[in-house]
Protein backbone atom coordinates (compact mmCIF):
# COMPACT_ATOMS: atom_id res chain seq x y z
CA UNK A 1 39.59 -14.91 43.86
CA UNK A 2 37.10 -12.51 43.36
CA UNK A 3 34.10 -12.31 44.26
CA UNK A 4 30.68 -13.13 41.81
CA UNK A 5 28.46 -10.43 41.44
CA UNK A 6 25.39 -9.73 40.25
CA UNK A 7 26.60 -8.63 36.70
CA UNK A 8 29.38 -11.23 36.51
CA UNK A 9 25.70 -14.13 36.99
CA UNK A 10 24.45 -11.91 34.29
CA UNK A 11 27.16 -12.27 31.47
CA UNK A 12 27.16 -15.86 32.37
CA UNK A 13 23.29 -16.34 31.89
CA UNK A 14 22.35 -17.98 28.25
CA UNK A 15 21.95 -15.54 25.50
CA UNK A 16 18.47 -16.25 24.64
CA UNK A 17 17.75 -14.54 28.35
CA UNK A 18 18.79 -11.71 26.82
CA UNK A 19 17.09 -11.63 23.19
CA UNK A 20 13.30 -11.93 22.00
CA UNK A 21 12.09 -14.67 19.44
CA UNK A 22 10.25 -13.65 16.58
CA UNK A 23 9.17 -15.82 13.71
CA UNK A 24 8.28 -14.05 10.29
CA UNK A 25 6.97 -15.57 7.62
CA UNK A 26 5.19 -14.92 3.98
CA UNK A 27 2.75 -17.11 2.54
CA UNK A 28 1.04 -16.26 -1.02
CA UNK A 29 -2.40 -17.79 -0.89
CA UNK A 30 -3.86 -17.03 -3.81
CA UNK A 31 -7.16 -15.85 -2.20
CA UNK A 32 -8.55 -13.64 -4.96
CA UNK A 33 -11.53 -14.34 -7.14
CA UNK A 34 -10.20 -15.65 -10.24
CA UNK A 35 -9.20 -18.49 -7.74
CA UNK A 36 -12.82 -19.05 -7.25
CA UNK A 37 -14.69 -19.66 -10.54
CA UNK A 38 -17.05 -22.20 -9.10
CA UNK A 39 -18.57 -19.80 -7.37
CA UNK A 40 -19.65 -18.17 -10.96
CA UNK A 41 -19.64 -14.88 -9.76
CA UNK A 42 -18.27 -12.39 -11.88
CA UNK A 43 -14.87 -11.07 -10.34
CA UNK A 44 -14.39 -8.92 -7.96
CA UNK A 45 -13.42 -8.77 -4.24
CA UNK A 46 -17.37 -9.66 -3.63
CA UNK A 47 -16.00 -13.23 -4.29
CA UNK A 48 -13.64 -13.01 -1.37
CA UNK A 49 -15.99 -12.06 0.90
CA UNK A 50 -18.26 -15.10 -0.01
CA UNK A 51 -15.60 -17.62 0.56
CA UNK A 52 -14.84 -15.74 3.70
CA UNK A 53 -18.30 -15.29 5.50
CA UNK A 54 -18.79 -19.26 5.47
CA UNK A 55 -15.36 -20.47 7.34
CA UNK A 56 -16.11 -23.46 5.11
CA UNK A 57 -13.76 -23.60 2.33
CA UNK A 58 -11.63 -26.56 2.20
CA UNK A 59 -8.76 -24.76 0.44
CA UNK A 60 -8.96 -22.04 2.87
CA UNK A 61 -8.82 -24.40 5.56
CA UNK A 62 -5.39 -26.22 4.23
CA UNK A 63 -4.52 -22.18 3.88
CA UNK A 64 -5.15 -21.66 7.86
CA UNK A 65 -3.91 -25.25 8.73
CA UNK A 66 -0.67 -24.67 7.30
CA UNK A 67 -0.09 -20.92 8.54
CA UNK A 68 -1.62 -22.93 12.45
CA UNK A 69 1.32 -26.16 11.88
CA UNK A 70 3.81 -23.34 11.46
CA UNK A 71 2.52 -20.68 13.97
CA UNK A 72 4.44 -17.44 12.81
CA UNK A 73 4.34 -14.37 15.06
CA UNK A 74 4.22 -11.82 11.65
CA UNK A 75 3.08 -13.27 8.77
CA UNK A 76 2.24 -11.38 5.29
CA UNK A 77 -0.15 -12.66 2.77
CA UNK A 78 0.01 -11.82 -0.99
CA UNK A 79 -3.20 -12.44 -3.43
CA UNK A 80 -4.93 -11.54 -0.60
CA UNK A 81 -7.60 -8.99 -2.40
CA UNK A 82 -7.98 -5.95 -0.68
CA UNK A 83 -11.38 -5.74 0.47
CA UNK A 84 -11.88 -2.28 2.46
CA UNK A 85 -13.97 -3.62 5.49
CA UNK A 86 -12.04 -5.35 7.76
CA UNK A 87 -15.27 -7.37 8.80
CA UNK A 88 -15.54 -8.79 5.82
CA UNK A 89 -11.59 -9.14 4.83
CA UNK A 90 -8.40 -9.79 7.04
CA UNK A 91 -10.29 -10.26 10.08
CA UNK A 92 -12.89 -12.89 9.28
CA UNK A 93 -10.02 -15.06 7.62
CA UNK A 94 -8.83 -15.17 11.19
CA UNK A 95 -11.49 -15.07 12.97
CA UNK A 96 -13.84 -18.04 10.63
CA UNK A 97 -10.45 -19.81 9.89
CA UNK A 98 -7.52 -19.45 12.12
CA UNK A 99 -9.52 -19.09 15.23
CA UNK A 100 -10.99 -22.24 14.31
CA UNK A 101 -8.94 -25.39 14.76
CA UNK A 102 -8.18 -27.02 11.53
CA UNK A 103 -7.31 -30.95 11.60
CA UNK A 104 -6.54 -31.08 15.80
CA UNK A 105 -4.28 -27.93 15.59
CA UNK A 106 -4.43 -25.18 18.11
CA UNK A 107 -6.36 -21.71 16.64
CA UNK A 108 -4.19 -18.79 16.35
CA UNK A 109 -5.35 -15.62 17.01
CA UNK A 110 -3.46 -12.35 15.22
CA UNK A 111 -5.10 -8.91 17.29
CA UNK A 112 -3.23 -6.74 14.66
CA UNK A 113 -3.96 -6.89 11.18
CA UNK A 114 -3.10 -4.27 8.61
CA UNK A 115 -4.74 -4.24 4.75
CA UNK A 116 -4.78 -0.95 2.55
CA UNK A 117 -5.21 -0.24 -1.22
CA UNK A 118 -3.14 -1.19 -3.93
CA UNK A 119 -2.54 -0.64 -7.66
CA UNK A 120 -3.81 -3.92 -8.95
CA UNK A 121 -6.81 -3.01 -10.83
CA UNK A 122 -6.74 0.39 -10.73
CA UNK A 123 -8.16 2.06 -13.86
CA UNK A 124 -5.89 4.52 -15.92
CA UNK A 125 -7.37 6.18 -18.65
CA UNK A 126 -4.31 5.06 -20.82
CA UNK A 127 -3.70 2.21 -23.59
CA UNK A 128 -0.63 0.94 -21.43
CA UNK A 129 -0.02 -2.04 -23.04
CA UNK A 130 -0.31 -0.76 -26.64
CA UNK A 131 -2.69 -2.88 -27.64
CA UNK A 132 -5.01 -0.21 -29.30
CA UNK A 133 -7.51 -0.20 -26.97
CA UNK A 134 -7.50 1.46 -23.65
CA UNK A 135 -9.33 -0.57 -21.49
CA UNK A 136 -8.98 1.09 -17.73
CA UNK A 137 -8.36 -2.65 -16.13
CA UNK A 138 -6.33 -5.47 -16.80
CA UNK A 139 -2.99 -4.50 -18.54
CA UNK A 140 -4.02 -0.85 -18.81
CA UNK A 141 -4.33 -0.80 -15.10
CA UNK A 142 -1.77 0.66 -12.89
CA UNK A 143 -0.88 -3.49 -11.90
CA UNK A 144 -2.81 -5.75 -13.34
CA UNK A 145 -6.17 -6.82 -12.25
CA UNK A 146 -9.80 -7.20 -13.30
CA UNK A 147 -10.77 -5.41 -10.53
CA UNK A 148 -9.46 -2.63 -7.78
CA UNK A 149 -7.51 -4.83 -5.04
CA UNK A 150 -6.82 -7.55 -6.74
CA UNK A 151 -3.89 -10.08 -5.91
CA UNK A 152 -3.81 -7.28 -2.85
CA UNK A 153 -1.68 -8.11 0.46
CA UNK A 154 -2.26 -8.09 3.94
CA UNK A 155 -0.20 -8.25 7.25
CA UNK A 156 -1.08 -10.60 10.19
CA UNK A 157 0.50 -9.95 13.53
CA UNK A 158 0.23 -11.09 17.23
CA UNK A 159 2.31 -7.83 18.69
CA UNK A 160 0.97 -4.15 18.36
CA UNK A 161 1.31 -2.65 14.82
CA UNK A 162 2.48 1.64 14.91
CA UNK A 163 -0.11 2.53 13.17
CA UNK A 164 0.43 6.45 12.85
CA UNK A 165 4.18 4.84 11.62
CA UNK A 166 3.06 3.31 8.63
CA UNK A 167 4.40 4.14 5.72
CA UNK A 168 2.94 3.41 2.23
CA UNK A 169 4.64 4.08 -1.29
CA UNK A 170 1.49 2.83 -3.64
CA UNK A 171 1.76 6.55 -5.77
CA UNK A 172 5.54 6.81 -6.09
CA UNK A 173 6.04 7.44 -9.36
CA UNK A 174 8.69 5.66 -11.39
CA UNK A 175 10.03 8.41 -13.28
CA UNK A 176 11.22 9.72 -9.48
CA UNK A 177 13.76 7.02 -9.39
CA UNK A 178 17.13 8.05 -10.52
CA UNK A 179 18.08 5.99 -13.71
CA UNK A 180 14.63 4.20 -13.69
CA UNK A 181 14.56 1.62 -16.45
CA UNK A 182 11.74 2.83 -18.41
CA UNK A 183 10.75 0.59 -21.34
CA UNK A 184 11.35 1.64 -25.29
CA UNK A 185 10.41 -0.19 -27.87
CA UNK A 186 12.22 -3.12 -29.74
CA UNK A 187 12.57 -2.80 -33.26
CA UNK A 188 12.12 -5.80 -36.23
CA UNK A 189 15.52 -6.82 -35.35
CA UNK A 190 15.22 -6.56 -31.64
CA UNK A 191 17.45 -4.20 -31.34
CA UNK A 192 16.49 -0.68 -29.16
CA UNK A 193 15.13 1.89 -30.50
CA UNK A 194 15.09 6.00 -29.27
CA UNK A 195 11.19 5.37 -28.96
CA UNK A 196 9.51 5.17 -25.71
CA UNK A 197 7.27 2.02 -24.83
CA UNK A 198 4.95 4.50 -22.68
CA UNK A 199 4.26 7.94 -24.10
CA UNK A 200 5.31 10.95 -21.81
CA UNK A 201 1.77 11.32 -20.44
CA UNK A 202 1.42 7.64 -18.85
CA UNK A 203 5.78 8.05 -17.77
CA UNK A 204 4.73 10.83 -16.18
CA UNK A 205 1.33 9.29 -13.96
CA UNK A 206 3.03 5.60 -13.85
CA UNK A 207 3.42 4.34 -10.77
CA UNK A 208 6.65 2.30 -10.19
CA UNK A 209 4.70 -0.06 -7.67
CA UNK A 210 2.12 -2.95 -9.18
CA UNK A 211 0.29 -3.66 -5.90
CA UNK A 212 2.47 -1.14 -3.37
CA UNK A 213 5.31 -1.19 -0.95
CA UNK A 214 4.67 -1.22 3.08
CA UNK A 215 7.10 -0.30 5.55
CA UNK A 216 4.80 -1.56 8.98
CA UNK A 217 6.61 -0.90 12.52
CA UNK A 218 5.74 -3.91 14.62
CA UNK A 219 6.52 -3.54 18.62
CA UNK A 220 8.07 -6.61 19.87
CA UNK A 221 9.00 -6.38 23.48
CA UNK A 222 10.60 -3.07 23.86
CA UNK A 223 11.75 -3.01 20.23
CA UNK A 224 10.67 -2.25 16.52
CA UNK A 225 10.84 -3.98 13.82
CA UNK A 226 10.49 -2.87 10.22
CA UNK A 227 7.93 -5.20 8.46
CA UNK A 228 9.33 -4.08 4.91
CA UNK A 229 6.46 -5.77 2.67
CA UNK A 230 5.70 -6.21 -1.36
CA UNK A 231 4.86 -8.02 -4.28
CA UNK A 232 6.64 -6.81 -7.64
CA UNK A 233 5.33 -7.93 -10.74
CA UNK A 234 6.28 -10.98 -12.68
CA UNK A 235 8.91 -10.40 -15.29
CA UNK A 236 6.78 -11.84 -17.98
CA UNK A 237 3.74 -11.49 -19.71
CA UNK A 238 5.43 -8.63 -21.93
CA UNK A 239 7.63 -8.53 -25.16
CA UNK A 240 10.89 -7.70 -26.16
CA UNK A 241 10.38 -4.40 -24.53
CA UNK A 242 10.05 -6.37 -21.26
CA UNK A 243 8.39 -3.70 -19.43
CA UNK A 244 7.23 -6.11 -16.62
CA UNK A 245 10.95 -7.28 -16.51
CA UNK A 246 12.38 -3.94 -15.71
CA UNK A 247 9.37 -3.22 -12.95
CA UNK A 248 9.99 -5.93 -11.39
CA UNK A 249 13.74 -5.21 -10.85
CA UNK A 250 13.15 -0.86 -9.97
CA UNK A 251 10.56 -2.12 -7.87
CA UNK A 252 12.87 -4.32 -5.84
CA UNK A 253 15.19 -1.54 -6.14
CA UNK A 254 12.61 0.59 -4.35
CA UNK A 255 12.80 -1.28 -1.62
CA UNK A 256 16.66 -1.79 -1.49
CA UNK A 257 17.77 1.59 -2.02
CA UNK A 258 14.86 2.52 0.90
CA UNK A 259 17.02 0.96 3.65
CA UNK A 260 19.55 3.41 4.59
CA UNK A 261 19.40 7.36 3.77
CA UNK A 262 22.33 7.28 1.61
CA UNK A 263 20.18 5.37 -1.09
CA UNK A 264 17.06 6.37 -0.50
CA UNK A 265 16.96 10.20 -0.60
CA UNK A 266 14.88 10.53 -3.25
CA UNK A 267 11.49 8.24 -2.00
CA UNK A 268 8.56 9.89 -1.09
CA UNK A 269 5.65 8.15 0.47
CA UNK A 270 2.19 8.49 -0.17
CA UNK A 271 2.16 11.44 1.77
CA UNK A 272 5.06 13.00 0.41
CA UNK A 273 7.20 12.78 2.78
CA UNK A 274 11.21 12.11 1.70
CA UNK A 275 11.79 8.99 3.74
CA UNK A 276 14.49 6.27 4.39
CA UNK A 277 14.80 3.74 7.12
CA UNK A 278 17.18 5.37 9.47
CA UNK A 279 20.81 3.54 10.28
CA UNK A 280 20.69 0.97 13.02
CA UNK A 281 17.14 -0.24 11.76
CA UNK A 282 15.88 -3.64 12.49
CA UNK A 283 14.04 -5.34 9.50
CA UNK A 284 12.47 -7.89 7.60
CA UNK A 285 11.77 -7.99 3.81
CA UNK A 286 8.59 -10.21 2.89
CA UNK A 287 7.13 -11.14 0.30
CA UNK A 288 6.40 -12.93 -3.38
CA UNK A 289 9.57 -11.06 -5.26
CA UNK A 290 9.17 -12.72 -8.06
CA UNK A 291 12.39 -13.29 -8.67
CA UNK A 292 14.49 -16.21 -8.61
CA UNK A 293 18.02 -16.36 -7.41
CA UNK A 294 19.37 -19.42 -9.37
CA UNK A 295 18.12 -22.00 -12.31
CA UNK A 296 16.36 -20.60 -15.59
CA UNK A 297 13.90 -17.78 -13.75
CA UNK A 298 16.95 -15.85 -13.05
CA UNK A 299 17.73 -12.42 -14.03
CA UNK A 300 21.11 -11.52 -13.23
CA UNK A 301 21.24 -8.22 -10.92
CA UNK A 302 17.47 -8.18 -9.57
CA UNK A 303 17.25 -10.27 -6.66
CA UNK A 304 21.00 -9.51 -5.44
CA UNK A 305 19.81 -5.97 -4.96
CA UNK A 306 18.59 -7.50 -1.51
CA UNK A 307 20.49 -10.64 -0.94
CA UNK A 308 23.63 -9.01 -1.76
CA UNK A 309 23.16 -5.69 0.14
CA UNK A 310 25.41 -5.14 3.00
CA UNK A 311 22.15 -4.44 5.38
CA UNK A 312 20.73 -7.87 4.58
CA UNK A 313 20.91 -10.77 6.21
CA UNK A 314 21.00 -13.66 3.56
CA UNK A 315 23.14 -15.97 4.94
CA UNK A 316 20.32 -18.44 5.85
CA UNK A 317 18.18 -20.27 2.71
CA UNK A 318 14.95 -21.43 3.98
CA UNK A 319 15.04 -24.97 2.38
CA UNK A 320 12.52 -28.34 2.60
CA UNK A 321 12.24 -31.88 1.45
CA UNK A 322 9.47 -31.28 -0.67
CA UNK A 323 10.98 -28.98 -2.68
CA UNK A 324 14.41 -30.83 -2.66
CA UNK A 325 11.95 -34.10 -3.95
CA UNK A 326 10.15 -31.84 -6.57
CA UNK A 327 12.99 -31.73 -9.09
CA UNK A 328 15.94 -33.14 -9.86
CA UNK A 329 18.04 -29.81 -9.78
CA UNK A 330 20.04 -29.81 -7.00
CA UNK A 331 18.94 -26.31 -5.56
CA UNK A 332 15.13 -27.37 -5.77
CA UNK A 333 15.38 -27.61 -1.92
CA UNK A 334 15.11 -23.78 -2.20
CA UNK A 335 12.50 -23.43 -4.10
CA UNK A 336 8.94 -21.68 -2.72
CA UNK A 337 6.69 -22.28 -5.52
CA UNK A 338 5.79 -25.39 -7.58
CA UNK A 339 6.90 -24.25 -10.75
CA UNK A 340 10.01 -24.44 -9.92
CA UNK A 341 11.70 -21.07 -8.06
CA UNK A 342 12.91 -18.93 -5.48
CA UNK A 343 10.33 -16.47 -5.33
CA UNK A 344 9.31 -15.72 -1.91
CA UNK A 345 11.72 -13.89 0.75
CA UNK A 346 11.79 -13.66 4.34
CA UNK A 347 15.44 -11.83 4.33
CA UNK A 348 16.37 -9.64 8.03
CA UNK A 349 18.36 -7.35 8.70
CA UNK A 350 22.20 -7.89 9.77
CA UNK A 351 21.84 -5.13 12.47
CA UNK A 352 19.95 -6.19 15.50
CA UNK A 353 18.75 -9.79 14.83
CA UNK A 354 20.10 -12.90 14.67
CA UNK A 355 18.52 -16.22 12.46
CA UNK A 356 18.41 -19.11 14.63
CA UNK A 357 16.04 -21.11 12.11
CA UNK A 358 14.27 -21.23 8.97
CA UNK A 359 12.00 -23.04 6.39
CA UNK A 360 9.61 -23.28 3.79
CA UNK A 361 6.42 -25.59 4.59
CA UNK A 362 6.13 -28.02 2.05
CA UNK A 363 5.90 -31.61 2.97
CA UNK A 364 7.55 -34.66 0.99
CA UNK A 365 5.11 -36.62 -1.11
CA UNK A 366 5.50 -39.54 1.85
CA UNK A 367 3.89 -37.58 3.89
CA UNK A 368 0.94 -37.36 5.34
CA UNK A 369 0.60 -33.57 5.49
CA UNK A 370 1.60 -33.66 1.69
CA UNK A 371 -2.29 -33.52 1.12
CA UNK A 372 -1.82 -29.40 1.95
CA UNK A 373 0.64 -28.98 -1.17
CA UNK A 374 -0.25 -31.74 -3.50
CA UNK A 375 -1.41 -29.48 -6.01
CA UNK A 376 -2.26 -25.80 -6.23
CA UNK A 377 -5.86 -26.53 -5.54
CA UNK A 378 -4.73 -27.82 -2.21
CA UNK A 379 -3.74 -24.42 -0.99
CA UNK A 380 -1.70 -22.24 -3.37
CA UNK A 381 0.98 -22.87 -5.86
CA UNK A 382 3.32 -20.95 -3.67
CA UNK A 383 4.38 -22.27 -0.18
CA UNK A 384 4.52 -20.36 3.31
CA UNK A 385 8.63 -19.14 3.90
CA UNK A 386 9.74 -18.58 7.70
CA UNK A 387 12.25 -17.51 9.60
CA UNK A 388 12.93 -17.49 13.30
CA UNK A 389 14.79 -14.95 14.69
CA UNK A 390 16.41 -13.82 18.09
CA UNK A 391 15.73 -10.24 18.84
CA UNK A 392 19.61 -8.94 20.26
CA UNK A 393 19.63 -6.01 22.48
């Protein structure tokens, strides 16, 4: 017999000895001013600000309760409005709300926060949505939004962010994507025509992202991961032109074609720098995609850019009761917002991770923590998505 050695103890030690746990998660919280019209202030990321100095909201308490019950290590927030001071923004929400214990849970702290400008709100000088009128904001902004930063995003993180590794992709311009979809306009008997839906001027400044696309390098252990964060548009709110429709799915593309080189050779970041994940990345997508996978919100072809792509890892639905109980379809159990979808991701990569669990926090009506989703007053009409994963070497 031979002898056990150090190495032979090793390969028989558990596997978790060797891997690192990381829970991600995505939560869109609605936290931007239109959300607040009791306040009657006009709109604008002031409004934020207010509801933040206080730490005495009761919907942004049910906001930091929920993210405190499910205690993710990375967690990105869309509608978050992008307010430029920090003081004021991403760090008193965790300093006046999820330092604070909410109902007996246990404050969380997140030492790493990352919040930067995005294209909801930003004024064009063009008539984008043909309406006659060019009125800089709203649907003639480069995303819609009343104001600069609106419906904005922001990362929360307990390990160290790379900060000079950042990547941002708010100016890419959608003409740069090979075979973008760009609009034309519908004729009488919605049928195509040769006509473009945005003259050559506005194809030529209009940015493919509505809010923007983050790539943020997290350092877990000895190892980093790929925060791959966005929120496309909503394929609605258009016409038969569905110019919203075919955003949403190039901006999703964006994002799938940016994992690997071989896709992604022609994205520039907002430094213009050509960029790509490299091979052998590890990742997670986040975020409200807007886009539903099954049931009468689905667009064949969008979402499956991600859950279908041979780096992603989609082989684990996060699912609850309270969705399951919201409906009687019988993939409600799937869904992450209350009208009725799919539309917020937490998807890893294949390479270099492994999903050991995963959810979406919304409690049956029986429940006693059902008072957190029992309408979108509550907290948000979406509902935070996690994943646990192990870290493999």
């Amino acid at each position: 017999m031979k002898p056990i050695t150090f190495f032979t103890l090793l390969a028989l030690l558990p596997f978790s000895v060797f891997s690192q746990p990381l829970k991600v998660a995505t939560f869109n919280v609605s936290m931007e001013a239109t959300n607040y019209r009791h306040l009657n202030m006009p709109p604008s990321d002031k409004v934020l600000q207010q509801v933040l100095s206080t730490g005495d909201n009761d919907q942004v308490k049910n906001i930091a309760e929920i993210i405190q019950r499910v205690n993710p290590d990375v967690i990105l927030l869309n509608e978050f409005d992008y307010i430029q001071n920090k003081k004021s923004g991403v760090n008193a929400f965790v300093t006046r709300y999820l330092n604070v214990s909410q109902q007996g849970q246990a404050p969380l702290d997140y030492p790493y926060t990352y919040i930067a400008a995005v294209n909801t709100g930003q004024p064009t000088p063009f008539d984008l949505d043909n309406n006659g009128e060019a009125t800089q904001y709203g649907n003639d902004a480069y995303g819609y939004g009343l104001y600069p930063g609106q419906y904005g995003m922001a990362l929360l993180s307990k390990y160290p962010i790379k900060e000079n590794d950042i990547r941002t992709f708010q100016y890419f311009k959608w003409k740069d994507m090979p075979n973008a979809q760009r609009p034309m306009l519908v004729s009488e008997n919605q049928q195509s025509t040769d006509s473009a839906w945005y003259s050559d001027d506005e194809w030529n400044a209009f940015r493919l992202s509505s809010k923007s696309h983050w790539d943020i390098p997290v350092v877990v252990g000895d190892k980093t991961v790929h925060i791959l964060a966005m929120h496309p548009t909503p394929p609605n709110f258009d016409g038969d032109e569905d110019r919203n429709g075919k955003r949403n799915s190039d901006e999703i593309r964006l994002m799938a074609d940016y994992l690997s080189p071989k896709k992604g050779g022609y994205i520039y970041d907002d430094n213009g720098k050509q960029v790509t994940l490299s091979e052998n990345s590890r990742f997670v997508l986040v975020g409200d995609f807007n886009a539903a996978d099954i049931g009468d919100k689905y667009r064949k072809g969008v979402i499956e850019q991600l859950t279908e792509h041979p780096l992603v890892n989609n082989s684990v639905i996060p699912k609850s009761d309270g969705g399951a109980n919201s409906s009687d379809l019988p993939y409600s159990n799937r869904f992450t917002a209350y009208w009725g979808a799919r539309a917020d991701y937490v998807l890893p990569s294949k390479y270099g991770m492994t999903v050991t669990d995963a959810g979406v926090f919304w409690p049956e009506k029986q429940s006693a923590l059902h008072r957190l989703v029992k309408d979108r007053a509550a907290s948000s009409d979406h509902r935070l998505v996690w994943v646990s994963l192990q870290l493999e070497e």
